[in-house]
N, C-alpha and C. Protein backbone atom coordinates (compact mmCIF):
# COMPACT_ATOMS: atom_id res chain seq x y z
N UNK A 1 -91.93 46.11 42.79
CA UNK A 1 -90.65 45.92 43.47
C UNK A 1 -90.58 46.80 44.73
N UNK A 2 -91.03 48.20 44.90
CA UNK A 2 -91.40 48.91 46.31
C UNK A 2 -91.73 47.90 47.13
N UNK A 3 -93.08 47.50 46.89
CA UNK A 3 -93.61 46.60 47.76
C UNK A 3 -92.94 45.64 48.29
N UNK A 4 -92.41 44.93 47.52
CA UNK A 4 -91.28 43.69 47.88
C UNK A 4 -90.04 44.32 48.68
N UNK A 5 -89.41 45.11 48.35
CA UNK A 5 -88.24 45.70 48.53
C UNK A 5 -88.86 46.29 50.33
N UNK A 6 -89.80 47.05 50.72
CA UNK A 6 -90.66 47.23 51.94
C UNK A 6 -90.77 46.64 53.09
N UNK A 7 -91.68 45.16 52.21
CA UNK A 7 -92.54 43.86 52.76
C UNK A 7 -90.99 42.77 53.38
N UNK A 8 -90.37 42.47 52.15
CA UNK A 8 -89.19 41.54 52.11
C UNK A 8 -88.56 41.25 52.95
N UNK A 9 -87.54 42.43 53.11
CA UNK A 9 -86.24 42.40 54.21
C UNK A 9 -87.12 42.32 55.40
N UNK A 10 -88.07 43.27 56.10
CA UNK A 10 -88.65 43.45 57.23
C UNK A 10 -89.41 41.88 57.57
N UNK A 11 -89.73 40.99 57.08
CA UNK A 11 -90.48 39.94 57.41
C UNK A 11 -89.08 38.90 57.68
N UNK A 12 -88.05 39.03 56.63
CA UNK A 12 -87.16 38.16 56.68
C UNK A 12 -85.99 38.39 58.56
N UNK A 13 -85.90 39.87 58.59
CA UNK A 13 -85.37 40.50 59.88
C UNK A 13 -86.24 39.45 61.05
N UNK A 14 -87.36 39.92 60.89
CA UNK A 14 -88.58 39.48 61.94
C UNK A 14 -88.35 38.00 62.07
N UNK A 15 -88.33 37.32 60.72
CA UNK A 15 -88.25 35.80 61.08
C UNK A 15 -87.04 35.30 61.40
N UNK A 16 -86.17 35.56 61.20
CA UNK A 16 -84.79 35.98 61.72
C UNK A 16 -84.60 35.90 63.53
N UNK A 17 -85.52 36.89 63.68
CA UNK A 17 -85.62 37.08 65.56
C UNK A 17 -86.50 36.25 66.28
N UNK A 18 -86.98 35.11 66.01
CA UNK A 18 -88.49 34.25 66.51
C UNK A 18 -87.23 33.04 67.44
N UNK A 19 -87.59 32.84 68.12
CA UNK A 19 -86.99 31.56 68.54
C UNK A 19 -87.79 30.20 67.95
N UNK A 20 -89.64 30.58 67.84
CA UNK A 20 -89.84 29.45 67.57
C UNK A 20 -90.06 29.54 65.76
N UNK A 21 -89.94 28.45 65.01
CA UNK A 21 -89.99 28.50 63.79
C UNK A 21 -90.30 26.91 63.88
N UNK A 22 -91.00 27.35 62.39
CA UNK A 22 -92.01 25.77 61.54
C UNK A 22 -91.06 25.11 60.82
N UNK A 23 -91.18 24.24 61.16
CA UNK A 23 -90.77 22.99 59.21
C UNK A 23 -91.83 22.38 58.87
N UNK A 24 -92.12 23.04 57.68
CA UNK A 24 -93.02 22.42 56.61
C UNK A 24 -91.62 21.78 55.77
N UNK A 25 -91.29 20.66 56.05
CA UNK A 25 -90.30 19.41 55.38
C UNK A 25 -90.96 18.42 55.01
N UNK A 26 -90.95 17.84 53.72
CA UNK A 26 -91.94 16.86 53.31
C UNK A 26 -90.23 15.61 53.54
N UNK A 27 -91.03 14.39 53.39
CA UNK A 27 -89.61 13.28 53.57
C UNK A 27 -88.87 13.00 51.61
N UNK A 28 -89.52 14.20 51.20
CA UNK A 28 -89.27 13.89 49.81
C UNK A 28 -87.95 15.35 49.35
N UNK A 29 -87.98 16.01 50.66
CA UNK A 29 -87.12 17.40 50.35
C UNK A 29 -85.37 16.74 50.32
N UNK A 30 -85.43 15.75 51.31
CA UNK A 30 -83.93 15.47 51.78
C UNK A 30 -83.11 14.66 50.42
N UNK A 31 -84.12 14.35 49.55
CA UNK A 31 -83.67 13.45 47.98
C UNK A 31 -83.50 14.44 47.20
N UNK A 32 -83.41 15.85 47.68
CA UNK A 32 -83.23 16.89 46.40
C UNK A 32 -82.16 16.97 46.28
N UNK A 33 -80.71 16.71 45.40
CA UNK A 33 -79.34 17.56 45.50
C UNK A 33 -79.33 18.67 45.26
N UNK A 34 -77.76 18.56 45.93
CA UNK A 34 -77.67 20.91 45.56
C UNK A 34 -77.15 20.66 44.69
N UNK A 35 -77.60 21.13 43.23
CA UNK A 35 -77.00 21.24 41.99
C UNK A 35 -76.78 23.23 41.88
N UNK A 36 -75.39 23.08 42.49
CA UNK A 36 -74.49 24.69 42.48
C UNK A 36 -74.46 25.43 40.96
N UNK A 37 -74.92 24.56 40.02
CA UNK A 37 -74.93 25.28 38.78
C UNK A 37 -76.16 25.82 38.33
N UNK A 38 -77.19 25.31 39.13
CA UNK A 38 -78.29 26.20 38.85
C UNK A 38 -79.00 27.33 38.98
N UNK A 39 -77.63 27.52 39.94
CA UNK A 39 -78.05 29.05 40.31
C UNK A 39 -77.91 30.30 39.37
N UNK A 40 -77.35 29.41 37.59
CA UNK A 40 -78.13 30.78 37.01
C UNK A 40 -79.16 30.81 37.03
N UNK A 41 -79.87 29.70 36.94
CA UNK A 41 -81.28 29.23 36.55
C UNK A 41 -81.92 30.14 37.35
N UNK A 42 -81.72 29.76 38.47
CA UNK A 42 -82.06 30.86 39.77
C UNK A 42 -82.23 31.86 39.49
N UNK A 43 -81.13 32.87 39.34
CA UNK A 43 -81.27 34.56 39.09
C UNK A 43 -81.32 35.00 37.78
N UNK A 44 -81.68 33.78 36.93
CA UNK A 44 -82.46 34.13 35.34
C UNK A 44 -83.77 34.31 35.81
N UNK A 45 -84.21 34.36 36.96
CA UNK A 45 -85.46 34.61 37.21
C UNK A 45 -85.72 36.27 37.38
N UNK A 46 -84.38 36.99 37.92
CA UNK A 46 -84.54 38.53 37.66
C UNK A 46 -84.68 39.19 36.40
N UNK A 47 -84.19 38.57 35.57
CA UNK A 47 -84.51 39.03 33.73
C UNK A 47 -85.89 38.55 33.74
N UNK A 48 -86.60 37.17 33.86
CA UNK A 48 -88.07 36.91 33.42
C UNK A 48 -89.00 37.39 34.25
N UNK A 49 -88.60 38.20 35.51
CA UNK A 49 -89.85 39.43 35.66
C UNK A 49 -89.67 40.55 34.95
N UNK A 50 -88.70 41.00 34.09
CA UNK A 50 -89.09 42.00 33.39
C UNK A 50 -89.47 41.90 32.28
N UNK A 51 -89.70 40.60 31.81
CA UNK A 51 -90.68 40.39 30.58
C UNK A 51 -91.42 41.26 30.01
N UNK A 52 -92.67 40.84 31.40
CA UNK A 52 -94.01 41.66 31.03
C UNK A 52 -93.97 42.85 30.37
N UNK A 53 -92.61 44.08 30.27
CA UNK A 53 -92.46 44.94 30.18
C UNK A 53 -93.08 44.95 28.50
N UNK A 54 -92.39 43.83 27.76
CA UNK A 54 -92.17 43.77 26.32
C UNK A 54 -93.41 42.63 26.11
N UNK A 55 -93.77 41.61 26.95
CA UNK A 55 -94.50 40.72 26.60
C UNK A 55 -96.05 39.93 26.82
N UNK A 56 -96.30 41.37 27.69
CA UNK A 56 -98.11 41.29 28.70
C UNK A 56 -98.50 42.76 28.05
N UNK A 57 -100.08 42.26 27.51
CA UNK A 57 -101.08 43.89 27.34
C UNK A 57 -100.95 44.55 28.43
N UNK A 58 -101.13 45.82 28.19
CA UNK A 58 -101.07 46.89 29.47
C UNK A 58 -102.42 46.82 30.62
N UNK A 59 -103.16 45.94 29.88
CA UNK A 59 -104.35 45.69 30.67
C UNK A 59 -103.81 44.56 31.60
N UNK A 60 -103.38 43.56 31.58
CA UNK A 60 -102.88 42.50 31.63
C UNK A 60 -101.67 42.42 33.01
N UNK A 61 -100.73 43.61 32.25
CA UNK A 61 -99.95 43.96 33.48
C UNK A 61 -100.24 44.84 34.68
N UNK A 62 -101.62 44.96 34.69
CA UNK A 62 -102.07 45.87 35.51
C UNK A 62 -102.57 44.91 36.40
N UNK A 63 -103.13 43.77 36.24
CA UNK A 63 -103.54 42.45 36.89
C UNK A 63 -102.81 42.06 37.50
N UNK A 64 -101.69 41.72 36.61
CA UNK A 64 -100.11 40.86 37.53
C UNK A 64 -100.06 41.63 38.45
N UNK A 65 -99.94 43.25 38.08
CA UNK A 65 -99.21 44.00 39.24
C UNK A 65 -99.96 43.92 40.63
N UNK A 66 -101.29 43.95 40.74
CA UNK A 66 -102.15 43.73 41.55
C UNK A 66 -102.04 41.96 42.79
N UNK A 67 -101.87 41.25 41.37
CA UNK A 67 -101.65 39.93 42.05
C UNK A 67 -100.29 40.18 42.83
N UNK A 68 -99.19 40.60 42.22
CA UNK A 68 -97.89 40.10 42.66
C UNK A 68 -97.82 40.99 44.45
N UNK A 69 -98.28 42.08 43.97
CA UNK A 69 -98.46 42.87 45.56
C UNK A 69 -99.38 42.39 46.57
N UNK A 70 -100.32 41.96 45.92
CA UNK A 70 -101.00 41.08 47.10
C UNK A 70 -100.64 39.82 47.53
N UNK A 71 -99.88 39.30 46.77
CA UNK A 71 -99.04 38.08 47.42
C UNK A 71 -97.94 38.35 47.98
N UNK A 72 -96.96 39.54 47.77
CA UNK A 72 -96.46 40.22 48.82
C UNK A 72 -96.64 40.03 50.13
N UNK A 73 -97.87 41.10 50.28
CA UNK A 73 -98.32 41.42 51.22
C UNK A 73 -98.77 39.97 51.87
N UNK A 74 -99.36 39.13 51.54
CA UNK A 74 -99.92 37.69 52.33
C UNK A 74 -98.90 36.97 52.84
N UNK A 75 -97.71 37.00 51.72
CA UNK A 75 -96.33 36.15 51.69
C UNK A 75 -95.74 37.05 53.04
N UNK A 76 -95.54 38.18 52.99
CA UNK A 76 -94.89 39.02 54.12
C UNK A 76 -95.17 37.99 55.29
N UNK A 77 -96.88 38.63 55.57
CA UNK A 77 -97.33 38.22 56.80
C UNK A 77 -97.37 36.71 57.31
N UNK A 78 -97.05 35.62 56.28
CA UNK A 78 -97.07 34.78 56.49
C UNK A 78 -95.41 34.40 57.13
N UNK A 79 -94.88 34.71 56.60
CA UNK A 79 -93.21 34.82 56.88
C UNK A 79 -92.94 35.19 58.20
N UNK A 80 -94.04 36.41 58.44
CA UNK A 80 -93.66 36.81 60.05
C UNK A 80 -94.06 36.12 60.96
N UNK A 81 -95.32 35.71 60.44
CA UNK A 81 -95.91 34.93 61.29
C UNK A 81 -95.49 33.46 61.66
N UNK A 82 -94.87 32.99 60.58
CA UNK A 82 -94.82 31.34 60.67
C UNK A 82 -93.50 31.01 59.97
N UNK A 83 -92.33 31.88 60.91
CA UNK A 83 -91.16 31.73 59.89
C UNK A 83 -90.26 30.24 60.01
N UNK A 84 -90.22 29.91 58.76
CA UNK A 84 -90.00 28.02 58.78
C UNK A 84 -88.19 27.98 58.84
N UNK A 85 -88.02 27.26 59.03
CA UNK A 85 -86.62 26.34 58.92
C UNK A 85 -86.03 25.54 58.05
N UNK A 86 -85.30 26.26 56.85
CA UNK A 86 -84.45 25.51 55.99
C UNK A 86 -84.22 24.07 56.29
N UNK A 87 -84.94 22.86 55.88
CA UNK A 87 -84.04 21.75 56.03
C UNK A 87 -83.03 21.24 55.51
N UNK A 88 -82.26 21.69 54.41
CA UNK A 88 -80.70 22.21 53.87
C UNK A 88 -79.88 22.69 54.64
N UNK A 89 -78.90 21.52 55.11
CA UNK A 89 -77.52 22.62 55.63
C UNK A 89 -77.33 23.54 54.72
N UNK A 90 -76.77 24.83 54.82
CA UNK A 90 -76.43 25.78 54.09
C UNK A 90 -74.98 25.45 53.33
N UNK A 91 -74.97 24.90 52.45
CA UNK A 91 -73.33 24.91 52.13
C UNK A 91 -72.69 25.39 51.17
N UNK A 92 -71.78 25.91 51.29
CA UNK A 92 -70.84 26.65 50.29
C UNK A 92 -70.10 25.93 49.79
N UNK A 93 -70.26 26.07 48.23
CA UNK A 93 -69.76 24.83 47.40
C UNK A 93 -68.08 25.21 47.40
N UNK A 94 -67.23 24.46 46.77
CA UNK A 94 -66.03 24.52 46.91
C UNK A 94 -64.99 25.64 45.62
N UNK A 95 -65.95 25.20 44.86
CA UNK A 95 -65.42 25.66 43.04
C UNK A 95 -66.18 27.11 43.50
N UNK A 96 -65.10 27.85 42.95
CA UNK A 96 -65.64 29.15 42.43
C UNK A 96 -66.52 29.35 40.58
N UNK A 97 -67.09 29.66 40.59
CA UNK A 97 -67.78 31.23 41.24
C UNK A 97 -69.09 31.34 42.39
N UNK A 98 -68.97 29.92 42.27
CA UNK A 98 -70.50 29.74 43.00
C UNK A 98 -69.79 29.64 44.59
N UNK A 99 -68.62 29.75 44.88
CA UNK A 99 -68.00 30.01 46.50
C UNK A 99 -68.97 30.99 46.82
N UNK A 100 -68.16 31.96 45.84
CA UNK A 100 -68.76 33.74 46.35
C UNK A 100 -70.36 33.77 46.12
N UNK A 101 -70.46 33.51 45.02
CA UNK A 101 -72.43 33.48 44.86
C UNK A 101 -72.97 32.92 45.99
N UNK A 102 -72.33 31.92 46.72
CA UNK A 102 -73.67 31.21 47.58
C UNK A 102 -73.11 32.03 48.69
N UNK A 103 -71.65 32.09 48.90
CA UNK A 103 -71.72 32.83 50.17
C UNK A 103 -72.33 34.32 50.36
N UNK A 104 -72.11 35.05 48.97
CA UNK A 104 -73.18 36.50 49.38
C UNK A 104 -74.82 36.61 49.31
N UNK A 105 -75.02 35.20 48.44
CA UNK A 105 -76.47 35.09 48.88
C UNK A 105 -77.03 34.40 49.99
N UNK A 106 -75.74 33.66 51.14
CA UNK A 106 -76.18 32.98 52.15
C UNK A 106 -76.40 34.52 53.41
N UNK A 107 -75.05 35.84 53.19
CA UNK A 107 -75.15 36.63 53.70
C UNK A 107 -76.51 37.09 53.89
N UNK A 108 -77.31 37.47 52.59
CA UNK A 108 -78.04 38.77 52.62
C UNK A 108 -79.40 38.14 53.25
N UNK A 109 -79.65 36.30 52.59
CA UNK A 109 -80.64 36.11 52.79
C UNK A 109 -80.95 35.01 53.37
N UNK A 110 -81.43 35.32 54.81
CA UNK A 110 -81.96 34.47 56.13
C UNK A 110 -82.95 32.89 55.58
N UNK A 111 -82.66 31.99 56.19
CA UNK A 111 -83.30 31.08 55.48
C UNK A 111 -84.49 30.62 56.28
N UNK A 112 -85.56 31.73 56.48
CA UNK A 112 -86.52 31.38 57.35
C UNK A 112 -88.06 32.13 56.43
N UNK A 113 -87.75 33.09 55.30
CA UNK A 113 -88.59 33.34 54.20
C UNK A 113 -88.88 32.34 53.31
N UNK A 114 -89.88 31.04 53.71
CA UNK A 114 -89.86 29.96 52.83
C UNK A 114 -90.99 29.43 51.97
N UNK A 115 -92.11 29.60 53.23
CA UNK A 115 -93.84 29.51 52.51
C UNK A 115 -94.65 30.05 52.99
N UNK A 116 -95.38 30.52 51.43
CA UNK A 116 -94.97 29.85 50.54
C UNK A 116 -93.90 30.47 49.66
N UNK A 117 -93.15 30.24 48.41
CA UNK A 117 -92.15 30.51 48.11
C UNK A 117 -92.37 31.99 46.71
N UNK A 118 -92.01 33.00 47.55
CA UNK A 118 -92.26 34.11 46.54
C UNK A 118 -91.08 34.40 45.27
N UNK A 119 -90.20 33.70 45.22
CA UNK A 119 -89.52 33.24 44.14
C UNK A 119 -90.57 32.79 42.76
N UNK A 120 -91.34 31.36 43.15
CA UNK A 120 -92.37 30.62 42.69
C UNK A 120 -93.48 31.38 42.36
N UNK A 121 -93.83 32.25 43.11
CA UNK A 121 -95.31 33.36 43.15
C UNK A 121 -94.83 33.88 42.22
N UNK A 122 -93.77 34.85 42.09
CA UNK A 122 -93.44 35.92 41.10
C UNK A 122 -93.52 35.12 39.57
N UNK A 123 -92.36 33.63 39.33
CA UNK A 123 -92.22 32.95 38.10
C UNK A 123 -93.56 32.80 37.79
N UNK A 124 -94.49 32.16 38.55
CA UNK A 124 -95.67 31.64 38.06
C UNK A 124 -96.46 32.46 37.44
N UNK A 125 -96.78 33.57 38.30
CA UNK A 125 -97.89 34.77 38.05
C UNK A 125 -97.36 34.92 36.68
N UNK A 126 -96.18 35.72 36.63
CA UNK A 126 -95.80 36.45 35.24
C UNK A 126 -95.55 35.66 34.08
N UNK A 127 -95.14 33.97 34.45
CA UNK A 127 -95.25 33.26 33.32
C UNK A 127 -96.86 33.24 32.76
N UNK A 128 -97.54 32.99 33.26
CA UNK A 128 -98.63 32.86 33.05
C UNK A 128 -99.18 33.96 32.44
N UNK A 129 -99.14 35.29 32.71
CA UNK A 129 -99.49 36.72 32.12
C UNK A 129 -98.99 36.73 30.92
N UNK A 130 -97.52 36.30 30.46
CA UNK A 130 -96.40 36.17 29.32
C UNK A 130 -97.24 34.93 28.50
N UNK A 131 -97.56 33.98 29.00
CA UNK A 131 -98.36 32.97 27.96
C UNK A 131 -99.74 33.60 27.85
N UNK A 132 -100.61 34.06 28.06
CA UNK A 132 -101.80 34.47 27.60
C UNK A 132 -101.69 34.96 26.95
N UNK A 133 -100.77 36.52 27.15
CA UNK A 133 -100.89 37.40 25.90
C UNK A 133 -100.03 36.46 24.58
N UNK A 134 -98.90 36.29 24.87
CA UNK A 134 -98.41 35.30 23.79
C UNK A 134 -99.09 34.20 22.84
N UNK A 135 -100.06 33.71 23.60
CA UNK A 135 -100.32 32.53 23.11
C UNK A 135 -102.08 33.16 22.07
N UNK A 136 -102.10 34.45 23.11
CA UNK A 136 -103.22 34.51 22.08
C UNK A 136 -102.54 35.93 20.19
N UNK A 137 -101.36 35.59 20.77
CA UNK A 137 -100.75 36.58 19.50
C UNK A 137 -99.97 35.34 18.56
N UNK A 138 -100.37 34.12 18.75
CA UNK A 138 -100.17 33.09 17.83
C UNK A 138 -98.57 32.55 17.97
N UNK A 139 -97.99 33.29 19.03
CA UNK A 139 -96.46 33.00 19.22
C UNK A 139 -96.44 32.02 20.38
N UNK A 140 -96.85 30.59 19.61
CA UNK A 140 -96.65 29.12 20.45
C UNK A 140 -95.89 28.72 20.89
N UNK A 141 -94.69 28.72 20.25
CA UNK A 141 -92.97 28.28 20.20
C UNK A 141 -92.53 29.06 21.76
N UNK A 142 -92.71 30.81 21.46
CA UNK A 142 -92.19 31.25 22.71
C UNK A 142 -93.33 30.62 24.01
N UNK A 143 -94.40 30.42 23.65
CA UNK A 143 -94.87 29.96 25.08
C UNK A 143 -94.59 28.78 25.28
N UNK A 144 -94.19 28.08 24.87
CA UNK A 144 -93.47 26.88 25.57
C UNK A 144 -91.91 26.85 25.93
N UNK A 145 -90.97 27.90 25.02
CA UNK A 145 -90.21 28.65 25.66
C UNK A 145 -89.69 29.66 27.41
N UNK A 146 -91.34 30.04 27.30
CA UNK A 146 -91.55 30.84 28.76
C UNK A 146 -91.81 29.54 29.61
N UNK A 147 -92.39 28.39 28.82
CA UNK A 147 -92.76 27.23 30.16
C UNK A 147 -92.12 26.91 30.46
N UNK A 148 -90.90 26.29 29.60
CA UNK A 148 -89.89 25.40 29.99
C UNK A 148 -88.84 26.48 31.28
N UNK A 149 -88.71 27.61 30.60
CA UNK A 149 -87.61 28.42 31.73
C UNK A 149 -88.19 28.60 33.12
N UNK A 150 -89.90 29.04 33.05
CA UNK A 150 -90.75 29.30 34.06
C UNK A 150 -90.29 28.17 34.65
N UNK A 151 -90.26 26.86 34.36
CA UNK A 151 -90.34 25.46 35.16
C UNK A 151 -88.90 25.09 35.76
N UNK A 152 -88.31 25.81 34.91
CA UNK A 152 -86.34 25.36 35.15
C UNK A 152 -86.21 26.67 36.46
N UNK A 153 -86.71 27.46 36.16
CA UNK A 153 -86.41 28.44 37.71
C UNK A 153 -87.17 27.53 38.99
N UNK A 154 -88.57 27.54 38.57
CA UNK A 154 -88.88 27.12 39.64
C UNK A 154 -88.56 25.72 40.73
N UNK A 155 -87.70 24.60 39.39
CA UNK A 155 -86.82 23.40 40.16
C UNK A 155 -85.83 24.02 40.59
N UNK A 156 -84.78 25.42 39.97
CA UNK A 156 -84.01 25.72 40.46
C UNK A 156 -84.23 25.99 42.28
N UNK A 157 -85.27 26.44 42.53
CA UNK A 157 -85.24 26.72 43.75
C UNK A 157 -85.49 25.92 44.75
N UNK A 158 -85.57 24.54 44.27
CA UNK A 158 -85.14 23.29 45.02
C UNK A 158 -83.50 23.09 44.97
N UNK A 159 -83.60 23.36 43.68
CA UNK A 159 -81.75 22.42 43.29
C UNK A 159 -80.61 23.12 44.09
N UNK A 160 -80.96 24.53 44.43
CA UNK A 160 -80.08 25.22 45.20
C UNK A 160 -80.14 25.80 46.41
N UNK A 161 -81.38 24.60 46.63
CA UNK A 161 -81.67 24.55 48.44
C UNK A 161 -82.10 25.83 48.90
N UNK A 162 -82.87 26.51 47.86
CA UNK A 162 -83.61 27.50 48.84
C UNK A 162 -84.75 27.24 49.06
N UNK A 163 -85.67 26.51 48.60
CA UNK A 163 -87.07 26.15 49.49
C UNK A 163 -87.06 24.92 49.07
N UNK A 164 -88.25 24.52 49.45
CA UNK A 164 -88.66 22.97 49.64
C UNK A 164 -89.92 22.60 49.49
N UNK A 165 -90.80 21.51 49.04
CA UNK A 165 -91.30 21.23 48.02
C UNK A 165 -92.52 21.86 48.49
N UNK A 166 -92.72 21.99 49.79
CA UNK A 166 -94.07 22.77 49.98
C UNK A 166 -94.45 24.11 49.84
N UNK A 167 -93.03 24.14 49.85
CA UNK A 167 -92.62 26.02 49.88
C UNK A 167 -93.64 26.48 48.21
N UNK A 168 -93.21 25.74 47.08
CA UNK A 168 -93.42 25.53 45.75
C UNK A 168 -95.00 25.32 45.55
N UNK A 169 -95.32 24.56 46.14
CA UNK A 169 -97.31 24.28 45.85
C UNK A 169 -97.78 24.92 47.06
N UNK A 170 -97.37 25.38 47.71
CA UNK A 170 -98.13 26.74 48.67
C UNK A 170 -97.76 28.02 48.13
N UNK A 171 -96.61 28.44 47.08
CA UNK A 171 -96.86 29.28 46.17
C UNK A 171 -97.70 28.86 44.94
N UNK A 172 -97.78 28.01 43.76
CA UNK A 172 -98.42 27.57 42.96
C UNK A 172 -100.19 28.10 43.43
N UNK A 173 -100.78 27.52 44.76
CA UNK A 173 -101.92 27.39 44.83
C UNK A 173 -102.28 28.87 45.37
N UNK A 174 -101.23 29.87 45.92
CA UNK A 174 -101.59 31.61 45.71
C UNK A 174 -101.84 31.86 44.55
N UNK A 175 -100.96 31.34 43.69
CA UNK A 175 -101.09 32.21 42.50
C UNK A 175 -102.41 31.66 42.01
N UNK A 176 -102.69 30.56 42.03
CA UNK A 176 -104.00 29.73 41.65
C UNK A 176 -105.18 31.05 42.35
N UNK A 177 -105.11 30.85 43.41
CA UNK A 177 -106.45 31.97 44.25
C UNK A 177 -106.26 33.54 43.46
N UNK A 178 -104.79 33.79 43.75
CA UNK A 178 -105.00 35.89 43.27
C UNK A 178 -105.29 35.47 42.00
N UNK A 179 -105.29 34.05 40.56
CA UNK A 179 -105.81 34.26 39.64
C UNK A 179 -107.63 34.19 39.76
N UNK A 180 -107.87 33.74 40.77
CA UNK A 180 -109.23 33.83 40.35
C UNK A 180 -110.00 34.87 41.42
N UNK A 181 -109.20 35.23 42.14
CA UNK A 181 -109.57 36.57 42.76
C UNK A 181 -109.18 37.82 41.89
N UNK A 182 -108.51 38.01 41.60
CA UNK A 182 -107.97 39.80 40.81
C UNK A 182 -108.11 38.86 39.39
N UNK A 183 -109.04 39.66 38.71
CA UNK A 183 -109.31 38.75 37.36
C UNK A 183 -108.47 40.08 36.22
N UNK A 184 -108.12 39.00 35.18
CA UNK A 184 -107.02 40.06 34.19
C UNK A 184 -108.95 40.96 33.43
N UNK A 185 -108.03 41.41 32.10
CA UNK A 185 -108.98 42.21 31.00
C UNK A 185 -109.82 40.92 30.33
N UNK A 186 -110.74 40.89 30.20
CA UNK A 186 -111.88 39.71 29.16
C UNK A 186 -111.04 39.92 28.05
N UNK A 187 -111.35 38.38 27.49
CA UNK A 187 -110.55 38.65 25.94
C UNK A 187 -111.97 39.53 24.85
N UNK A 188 -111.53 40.27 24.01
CA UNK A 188 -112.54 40.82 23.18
C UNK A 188 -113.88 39.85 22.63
N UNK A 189 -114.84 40.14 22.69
CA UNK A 189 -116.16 39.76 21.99
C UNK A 189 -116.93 38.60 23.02
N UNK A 190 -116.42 39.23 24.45
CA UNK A 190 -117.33 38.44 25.25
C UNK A 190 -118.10 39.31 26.78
């Protein structure tokens, strides 16, 4: 979270100040609705990074931690470098509570941090760390538990118009590379 907390704001400021900016918009983003209720879905994603705490070997979370900072750091520079353009009007729904929710999260956060989508990087990596160790401690039920939520955050961040579909498989395919670049602990007897 240093790292992020560092990397984050400063790339988002930067992309913020560019006059020129990208759209990576596929013609399949504009069929997404804003479904305003998913934005717990959304910031149930701050409880399922602290999983790992209770639910990844210590070997294990030493990997994630490695991956998640180096996608940071790539995600940063990519942000500064190539900061994209929300194709979502920004809108503030009408019904409270989600008035105030979208309007203090439209405040804090610039809509030019998009791909790939470190929302998606973070769910993916750590779901994935949370099903290995899980799945090899015979607890099946919760890993399809962690899939289904892993998967409901990560539509969330279509449904509430913060990235867009490329944003999503240009995170997916980081996490794909830092998994086969920063390799976790071997499982025993190999």
């Amino acid at each position: 979270m240093v790292v992020f907390y560092a990397i984050y704001p400063a790339s988002n400021w930067l992309a913020s100040q560019q006059l020129l900016r990208h759209d990576f918009i596929t013609p399949w983003d504009g069929l997404i609705p804003l479904v305003p209720e998913f934005i717990w879905v959304y910031f149930s994603f701050f409880i399922f990074i602290l999983l790992p705490i209770w639910l990844v070997d210590a070997r294990e979370v030493d990997a994630l931690g490695k991956r998640q900072v180096t996608a940071t750091v790539i995600c940063g520079l990519v942000f500064a470098l190539f900061p994209a353009n929300l194709a979502f009007e920004r809108v503030v729904p009408d019904v409270e509570p989600y008035r105030s929710i979208f309007t203090l999260m439209f405040a804090v956060d610039k809509p030019h941090n998009l791909l790939p989508s470190l929302h998606i990087v973070y769910t993916v990596a750590t779901g994935l760390a949370m099903v290995r160790t899980q799945w090899a401690r015979g607890r099946h039920g919760l890993c399809v538990f962690l899939l289904v939520w892993g998967l409901a955050i990560c539509a969330s961040t279509l449904l509430v118009h913060q990235h867009h579909i490329l944003d999503v498989l240009t995170a997916m395919l980081l996490v794909a590379l830092l998994q086969w670049l920063i390799k976790g602990p071997r499982p025993a007897g190999r």
